[in-house]
C-alpha atoms as a PDB file:
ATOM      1  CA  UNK A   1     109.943  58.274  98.542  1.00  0.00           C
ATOM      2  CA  UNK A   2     111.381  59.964  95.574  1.00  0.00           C
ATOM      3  CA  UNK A   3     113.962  57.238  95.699  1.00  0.00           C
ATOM      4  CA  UNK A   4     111.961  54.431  95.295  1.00  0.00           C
ATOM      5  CA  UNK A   5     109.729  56.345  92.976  1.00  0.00           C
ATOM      6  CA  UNK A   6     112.414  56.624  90.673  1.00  0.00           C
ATOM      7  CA  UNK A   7     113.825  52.449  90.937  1.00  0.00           C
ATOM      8  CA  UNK A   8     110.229  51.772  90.584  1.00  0.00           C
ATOM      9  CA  UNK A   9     110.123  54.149  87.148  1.00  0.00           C
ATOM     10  CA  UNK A  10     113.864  52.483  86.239  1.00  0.00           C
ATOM     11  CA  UNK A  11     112.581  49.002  86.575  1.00  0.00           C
ATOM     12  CA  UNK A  12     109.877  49.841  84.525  1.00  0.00           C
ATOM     13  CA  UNK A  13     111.643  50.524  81.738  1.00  0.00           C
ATOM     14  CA  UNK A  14     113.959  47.752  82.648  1.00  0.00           C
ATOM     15  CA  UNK A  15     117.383  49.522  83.258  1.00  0.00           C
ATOM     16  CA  UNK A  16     119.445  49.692  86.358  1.00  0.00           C
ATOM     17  CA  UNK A  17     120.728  52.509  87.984  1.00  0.00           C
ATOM     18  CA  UNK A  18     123.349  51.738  89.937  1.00  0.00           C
ATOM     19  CA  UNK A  19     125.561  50.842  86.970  1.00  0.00           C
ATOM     20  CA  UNK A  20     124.890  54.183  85.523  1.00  0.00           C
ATOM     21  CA  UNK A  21     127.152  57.117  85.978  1.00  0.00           C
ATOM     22  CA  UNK A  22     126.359  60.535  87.105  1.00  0.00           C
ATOM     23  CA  UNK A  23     126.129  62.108  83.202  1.00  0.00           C
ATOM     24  CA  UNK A  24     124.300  58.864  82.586  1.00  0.00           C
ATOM     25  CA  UNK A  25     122.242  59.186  85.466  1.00  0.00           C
ATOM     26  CA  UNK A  26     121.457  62.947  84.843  1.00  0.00           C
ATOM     27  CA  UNK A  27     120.315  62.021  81.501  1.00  0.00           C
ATOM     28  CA  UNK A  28     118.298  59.554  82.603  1.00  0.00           C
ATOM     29  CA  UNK A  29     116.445  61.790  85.225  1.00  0.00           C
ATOM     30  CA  UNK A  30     115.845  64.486  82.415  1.00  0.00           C
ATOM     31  CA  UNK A  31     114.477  61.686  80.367  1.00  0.00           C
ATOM     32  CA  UNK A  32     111.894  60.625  82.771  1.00  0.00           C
ATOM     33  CA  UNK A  33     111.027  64.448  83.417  1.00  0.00           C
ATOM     34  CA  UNK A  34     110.156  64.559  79.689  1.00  0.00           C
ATOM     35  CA  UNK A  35     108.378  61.100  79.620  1.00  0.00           C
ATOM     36  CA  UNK A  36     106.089  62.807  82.949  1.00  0.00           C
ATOM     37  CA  UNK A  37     105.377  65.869  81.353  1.00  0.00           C
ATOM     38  CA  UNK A  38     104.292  64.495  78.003  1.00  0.00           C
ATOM     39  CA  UNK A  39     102.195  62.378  79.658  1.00  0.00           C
ATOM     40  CA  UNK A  40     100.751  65.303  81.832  1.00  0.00           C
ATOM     41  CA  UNK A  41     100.487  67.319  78.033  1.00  0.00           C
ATOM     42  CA  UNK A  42      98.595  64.691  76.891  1.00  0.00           C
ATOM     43  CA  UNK A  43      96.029  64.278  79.644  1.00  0.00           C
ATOM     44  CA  UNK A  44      95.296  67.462  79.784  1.00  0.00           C
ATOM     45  CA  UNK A  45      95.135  67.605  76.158  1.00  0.00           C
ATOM     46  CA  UNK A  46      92.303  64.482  76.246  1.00  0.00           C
ATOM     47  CA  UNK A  47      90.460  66.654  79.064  1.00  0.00           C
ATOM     48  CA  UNK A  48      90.356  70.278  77.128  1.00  0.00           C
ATOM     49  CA  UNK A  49      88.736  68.262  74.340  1.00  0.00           C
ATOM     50  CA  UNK A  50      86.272  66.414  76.477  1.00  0.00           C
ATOM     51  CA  UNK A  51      85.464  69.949  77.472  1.00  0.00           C
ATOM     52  CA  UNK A  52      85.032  71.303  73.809  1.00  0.00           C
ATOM     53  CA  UNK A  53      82.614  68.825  72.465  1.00  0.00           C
ATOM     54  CA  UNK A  54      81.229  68.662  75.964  1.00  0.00           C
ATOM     55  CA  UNK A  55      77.239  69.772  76.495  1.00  0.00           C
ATOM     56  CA  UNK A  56      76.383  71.793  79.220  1.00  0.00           C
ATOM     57  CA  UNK A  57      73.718  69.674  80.299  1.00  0.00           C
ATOM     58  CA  UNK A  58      76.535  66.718  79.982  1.00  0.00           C
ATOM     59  CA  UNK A  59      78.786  69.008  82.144  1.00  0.00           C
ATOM     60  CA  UNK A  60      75.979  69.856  84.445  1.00  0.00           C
ATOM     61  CA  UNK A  61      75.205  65.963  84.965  1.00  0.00           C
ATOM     62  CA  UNK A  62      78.933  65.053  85.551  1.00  0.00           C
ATOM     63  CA  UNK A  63      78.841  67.549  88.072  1.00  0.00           C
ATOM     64  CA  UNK A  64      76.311  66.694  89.534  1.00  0.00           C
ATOM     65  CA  UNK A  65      77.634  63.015  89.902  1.00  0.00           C
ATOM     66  CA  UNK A  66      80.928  63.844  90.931  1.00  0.00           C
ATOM     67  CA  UNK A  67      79.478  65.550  93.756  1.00  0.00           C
ATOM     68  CA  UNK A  68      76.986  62.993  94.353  1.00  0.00           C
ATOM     69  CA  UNK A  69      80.078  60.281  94.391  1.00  0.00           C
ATOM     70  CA  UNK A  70      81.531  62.376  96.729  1.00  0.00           C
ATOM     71  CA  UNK A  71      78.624  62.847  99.084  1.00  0.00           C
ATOM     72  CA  UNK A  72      77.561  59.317  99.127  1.00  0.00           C
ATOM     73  CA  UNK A  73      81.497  58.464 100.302  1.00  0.00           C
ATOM     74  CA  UNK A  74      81.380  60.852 103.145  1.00  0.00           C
ATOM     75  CA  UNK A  75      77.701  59.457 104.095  1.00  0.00           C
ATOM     76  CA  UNK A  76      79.404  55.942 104.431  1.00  0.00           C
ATOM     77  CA  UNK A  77      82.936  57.090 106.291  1.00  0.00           C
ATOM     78  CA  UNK A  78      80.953  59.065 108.546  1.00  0.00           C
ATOM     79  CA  UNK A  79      78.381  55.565 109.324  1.00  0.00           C
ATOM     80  CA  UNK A  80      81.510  53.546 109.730  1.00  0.00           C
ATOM     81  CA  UNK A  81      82.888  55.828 112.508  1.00  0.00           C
ATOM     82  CA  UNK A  82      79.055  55.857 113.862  1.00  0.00           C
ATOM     83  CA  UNK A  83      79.270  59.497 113.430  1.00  0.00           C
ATOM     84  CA  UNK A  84      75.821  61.084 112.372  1.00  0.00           C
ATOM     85  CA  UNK A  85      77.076  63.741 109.648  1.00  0.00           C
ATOM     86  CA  UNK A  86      75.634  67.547 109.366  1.00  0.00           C
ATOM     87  CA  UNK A  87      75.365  68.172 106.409  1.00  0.00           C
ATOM     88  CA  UNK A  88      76.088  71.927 107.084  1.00  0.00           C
ATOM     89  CA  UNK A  89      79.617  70.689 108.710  1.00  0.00           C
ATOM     90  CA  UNK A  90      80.580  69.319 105.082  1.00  0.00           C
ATOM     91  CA  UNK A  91      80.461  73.091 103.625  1.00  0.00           C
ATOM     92  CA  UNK A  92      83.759  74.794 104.041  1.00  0.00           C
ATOM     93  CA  UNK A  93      83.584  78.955 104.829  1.00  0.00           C
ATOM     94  CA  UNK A  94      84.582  80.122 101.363  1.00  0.00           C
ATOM     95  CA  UNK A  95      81.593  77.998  99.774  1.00  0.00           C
ATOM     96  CA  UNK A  96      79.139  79.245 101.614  1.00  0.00           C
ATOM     97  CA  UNK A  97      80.200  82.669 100.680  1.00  0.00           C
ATOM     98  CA  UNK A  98      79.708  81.697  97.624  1.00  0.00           C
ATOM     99  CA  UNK A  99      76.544  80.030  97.563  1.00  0.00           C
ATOM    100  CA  UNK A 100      75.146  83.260  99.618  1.00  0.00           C
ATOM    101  CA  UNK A 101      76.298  85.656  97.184  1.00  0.00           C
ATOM    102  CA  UNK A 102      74.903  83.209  94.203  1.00  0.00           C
ATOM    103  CA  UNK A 103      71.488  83.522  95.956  1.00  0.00           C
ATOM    104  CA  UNK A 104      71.382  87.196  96.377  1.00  0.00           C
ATOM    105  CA  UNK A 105      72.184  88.010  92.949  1.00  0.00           C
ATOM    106  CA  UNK A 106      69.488  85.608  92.076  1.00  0.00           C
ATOM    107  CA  UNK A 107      67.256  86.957  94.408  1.00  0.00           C
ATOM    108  CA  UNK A 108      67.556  90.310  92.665  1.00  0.00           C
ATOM    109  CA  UNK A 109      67.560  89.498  89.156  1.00  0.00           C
ATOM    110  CA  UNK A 110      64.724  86.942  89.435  1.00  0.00           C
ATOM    111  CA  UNK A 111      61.853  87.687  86.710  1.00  0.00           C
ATOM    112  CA  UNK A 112      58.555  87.963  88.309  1.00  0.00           C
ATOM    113  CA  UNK A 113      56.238  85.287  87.415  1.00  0.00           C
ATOM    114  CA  UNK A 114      52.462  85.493  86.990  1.00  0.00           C
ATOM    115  CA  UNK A 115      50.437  88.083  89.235  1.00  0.00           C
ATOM    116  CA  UNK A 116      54.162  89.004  90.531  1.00  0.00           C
ATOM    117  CA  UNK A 117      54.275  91.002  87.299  1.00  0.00           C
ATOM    118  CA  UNK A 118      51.630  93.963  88.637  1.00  0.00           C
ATOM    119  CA  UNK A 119      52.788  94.090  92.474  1.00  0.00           C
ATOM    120  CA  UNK A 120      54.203  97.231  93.723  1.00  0.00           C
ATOM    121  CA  UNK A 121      57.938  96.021  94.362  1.00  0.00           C
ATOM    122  CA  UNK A 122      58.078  94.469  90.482  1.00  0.00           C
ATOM    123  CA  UNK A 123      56.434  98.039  89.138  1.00  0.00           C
ATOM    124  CA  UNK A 124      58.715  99.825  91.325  1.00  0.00           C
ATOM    125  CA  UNK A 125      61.553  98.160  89.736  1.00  0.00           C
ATOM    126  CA  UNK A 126      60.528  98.541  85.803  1.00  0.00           C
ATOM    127  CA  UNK A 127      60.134 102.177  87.031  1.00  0.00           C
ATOM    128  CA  UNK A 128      63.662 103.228  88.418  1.00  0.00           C
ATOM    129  CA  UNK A 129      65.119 100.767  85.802  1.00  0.00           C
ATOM    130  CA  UNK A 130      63.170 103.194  82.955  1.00  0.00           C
ATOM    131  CA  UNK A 131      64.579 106.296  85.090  1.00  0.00           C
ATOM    132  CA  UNK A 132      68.144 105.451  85.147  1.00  0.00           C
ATOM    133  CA  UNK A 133      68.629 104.834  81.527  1.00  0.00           C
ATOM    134  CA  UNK A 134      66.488 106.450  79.709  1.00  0.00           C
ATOM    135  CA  UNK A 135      64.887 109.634  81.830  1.00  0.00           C
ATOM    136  CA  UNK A 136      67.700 111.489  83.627  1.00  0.00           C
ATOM    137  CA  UNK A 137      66.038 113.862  86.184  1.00  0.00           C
ATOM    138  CA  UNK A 138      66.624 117.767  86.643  1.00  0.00           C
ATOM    139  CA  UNK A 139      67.412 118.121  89.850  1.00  0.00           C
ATOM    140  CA  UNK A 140      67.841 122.166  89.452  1.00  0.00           C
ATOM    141  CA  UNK A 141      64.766 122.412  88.626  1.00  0.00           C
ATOM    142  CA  UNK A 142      63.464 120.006  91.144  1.00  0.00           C
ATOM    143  CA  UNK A 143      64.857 122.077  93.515  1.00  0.00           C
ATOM    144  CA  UNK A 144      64.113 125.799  91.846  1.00  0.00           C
ATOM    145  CA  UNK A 145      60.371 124.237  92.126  1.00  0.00           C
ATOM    146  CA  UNK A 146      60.302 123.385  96.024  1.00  0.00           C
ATOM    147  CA  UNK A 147      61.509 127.070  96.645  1.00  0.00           C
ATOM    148  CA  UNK A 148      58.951 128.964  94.463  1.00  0.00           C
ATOM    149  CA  UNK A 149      55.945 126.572  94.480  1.00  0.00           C
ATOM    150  CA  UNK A 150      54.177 127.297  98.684  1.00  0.00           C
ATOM    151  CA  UNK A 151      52.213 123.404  98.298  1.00  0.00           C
ATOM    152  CA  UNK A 152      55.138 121.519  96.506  1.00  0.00           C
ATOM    153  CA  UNK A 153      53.983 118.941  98.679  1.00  0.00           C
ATOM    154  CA  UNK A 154      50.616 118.765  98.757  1.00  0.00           C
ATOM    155  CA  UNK A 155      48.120 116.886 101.268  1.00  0.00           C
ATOM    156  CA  UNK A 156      44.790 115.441 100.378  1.00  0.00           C
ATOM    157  CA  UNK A 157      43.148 118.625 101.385  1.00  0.00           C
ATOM    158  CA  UNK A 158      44.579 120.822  99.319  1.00  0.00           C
ATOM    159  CA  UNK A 159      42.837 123.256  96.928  1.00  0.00           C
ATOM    160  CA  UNK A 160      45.484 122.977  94.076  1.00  0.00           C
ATOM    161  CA  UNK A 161      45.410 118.469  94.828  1.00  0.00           C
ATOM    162  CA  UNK A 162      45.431 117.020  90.914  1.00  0.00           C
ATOM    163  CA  UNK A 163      47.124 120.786  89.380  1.00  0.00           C
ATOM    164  CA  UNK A 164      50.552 120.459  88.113  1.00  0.00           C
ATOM    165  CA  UNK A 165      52.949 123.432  86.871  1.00  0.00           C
ATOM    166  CA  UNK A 166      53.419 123.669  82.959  1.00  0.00           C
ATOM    167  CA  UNK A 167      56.061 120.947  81.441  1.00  0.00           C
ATOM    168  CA  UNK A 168      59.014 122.261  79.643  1.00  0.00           C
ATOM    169  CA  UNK A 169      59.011 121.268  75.645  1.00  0.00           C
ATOM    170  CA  UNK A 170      62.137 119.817  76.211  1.00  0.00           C
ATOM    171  CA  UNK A 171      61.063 117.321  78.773  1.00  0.00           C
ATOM    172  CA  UNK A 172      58.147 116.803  77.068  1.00  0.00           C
ATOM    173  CA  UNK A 173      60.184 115.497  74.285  1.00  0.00           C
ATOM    174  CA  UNK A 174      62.775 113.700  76.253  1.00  0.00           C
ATOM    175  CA  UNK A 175      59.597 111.420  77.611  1.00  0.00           C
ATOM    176  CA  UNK A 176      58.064 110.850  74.199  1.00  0.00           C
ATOM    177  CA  UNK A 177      61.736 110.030  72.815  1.00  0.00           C
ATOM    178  CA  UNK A 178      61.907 107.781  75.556  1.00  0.00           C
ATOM    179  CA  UNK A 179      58.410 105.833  75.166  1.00  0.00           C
ATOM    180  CA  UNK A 180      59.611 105.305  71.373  1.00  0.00           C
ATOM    181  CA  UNK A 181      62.544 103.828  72.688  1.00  0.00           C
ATOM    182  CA  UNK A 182      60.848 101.539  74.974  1.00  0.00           C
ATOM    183  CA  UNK A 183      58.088 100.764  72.121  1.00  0.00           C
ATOM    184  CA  UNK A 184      60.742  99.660  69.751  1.00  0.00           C
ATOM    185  CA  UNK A 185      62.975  97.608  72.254  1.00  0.00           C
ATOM    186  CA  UNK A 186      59.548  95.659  72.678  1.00  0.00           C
ATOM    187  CA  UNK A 187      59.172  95.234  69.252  1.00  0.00           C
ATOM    188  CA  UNK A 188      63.190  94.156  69.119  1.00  0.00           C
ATOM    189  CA  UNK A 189      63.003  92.057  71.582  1.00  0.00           C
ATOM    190  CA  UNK A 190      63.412  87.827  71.243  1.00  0.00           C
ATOM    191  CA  UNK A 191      64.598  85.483  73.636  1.00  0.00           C
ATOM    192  CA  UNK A 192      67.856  84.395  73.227  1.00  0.00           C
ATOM    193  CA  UNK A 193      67.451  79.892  72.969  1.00  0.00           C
ATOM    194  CA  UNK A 194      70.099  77.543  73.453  1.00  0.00           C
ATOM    195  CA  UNK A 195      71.941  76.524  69.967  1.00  0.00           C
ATOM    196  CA  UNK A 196      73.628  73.290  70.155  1.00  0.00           C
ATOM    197  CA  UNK A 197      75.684  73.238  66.000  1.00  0.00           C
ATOM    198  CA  UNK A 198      76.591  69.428  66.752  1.00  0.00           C
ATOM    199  CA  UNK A 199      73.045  67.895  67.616  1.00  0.00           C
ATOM    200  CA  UNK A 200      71.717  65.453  65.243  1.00  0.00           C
ATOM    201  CA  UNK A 201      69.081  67.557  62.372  1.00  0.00           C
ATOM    202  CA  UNK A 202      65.981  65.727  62.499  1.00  0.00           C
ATOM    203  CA  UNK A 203      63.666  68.542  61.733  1.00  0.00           C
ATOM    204  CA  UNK A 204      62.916  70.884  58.614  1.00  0.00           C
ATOM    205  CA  UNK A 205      62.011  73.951  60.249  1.00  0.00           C
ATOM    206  CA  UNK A 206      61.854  75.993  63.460  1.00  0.00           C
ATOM    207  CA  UNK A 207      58.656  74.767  64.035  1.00  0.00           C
ATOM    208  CA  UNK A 208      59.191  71.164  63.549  1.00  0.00           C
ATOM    209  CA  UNK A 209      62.138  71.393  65.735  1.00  0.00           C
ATOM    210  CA  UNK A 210      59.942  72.579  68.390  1.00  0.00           C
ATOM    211  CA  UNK A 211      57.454  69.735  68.445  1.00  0.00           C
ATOM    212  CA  UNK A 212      60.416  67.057  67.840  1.00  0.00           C
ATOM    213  CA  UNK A 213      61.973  68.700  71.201  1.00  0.00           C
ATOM    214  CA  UNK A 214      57.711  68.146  73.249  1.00  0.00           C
ATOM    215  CA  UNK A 215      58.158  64.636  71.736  1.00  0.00           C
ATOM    216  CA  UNK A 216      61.353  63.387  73.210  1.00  0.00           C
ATOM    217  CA  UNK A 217      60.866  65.078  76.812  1.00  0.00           C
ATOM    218  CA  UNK A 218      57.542  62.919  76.429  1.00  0.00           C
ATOM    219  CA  UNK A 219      58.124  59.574  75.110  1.00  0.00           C
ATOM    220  CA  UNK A 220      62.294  60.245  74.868  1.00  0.00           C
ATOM    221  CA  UNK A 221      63.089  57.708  77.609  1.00  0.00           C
ATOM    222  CA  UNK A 222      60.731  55.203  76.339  1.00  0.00           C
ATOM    223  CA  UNK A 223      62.016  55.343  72.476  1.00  0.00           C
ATOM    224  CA  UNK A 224      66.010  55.799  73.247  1.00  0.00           C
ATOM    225  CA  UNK A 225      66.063  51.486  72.794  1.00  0.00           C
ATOM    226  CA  UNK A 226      64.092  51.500  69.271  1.00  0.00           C
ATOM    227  CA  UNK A 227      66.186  54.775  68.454  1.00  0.00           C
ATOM    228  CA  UNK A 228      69.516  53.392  69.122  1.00  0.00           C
ATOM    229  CA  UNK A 229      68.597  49.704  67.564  1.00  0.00           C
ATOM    230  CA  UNK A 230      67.549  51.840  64.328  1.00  0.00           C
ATOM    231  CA  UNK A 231      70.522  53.972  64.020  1.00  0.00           C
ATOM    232  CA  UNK A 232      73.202  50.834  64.828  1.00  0.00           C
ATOM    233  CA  UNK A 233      70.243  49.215  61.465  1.00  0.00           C
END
């Protein structure tokens, strides 16, 4: 194969190798290497800067397509055998994995959405996310407390239900420190947007840009013809 590889590159560039001799030859072969690997360089030069100026929503679509290409040939080998495809056959052992552990940590940092926001699990979580950074318990005195306290644990029918043991000043001011903290995270806080510095400027302000963006997802498909005639003039 490499054989005929190599008469097929030699007549390609119109030169005969059996009238070569072995330096000749050797040369040659080191001259083709050169010609393979530029042309490798090169390609994979072209692709890097496909990637660079690349969107993500273009590399998200061409993804998308690719694997829709690839699906759709599978789909049609599989009909011309008259084999009736799973689709869970198709998914090799390592991308499953994958997929699993892509749900779960979805699964876990999903935001909650609408009433979500006040059920127990969501207020559960703000709450032992608030303890573990900010509010570090004291678990000698946690424990100093069971010991010396007879109803640390108190039922509804206790006489001391709704009584709790003095504070210290210093946690006292550890949990007002703490609800400053949170206070001016709030006030910190902005969502991070999606910046794209080679889109076209057709706006003059942030809020402009906003409306231009609820235009085209309405009417965007329906104007791209006039849009394109007008910029071509």
């Amino acid at each position: 194969l490499k054989a005929k590889q190599k008469m097929a590159d030699v007549a390609e560039q119109g030169q005969d190798v059996s009238k070569m001799t072995p330096a000749q030859q050797k040369l040659f072969d080191l001259r083709m290497k050169l010609n393979k690997a530029r042309k490798a360089n090169h390609t994979a030069l072209v692709n890097e800067k496909k990637r660079s100026v690349e969107k993500p929503e273009d590399v998200a679509r061409r993804k998308r397509e690719s694997f829709d290409e690839a699906y759709e040939k599978k789909q049609k080998e599989a009909k011309e055998l008259g084999i009736e495809e799973d689709p869970s056959l198709s998914i090799t052992l390592e991308d499953a994995d994958k997929q699993e552990k892509k749900k779960r940590k979805k699964e876990k940092n999903k935001a909650a959405f609408g009433w979500e926001v006040f059920n127990q699990d969501s207020l559960y979580k703000a709450y032992k996310k608030r303890v573990d950074r900010s509010v570090k318990p004291d678990l000698e005195q946690y424990e100093k407390a069971k010991k010396t306290e007879p109803e640390f644990f108190r039922k509804a029918d206790s006489m001391l239900y709704g009584a709790a043991p003095e504070a210290p000043a210093e946690a006292v001011d550890k949990m007002v420190l703490e609800i400053v903290e949170c206070a001016d995270r709030r006030n910190k806080f902005s969502r991070r947007r999606e910046h794209h510095p080679d889109a076209d400027v057709d706006y003059i302000n942030d809020r402009n840009a906003h409306f231009n963006r609820k235009i085209e997802r309405a009417f965007g498909s329906y104007t791209k013809e006039i849009k394109d005639n007008l910029e071509r003039g």
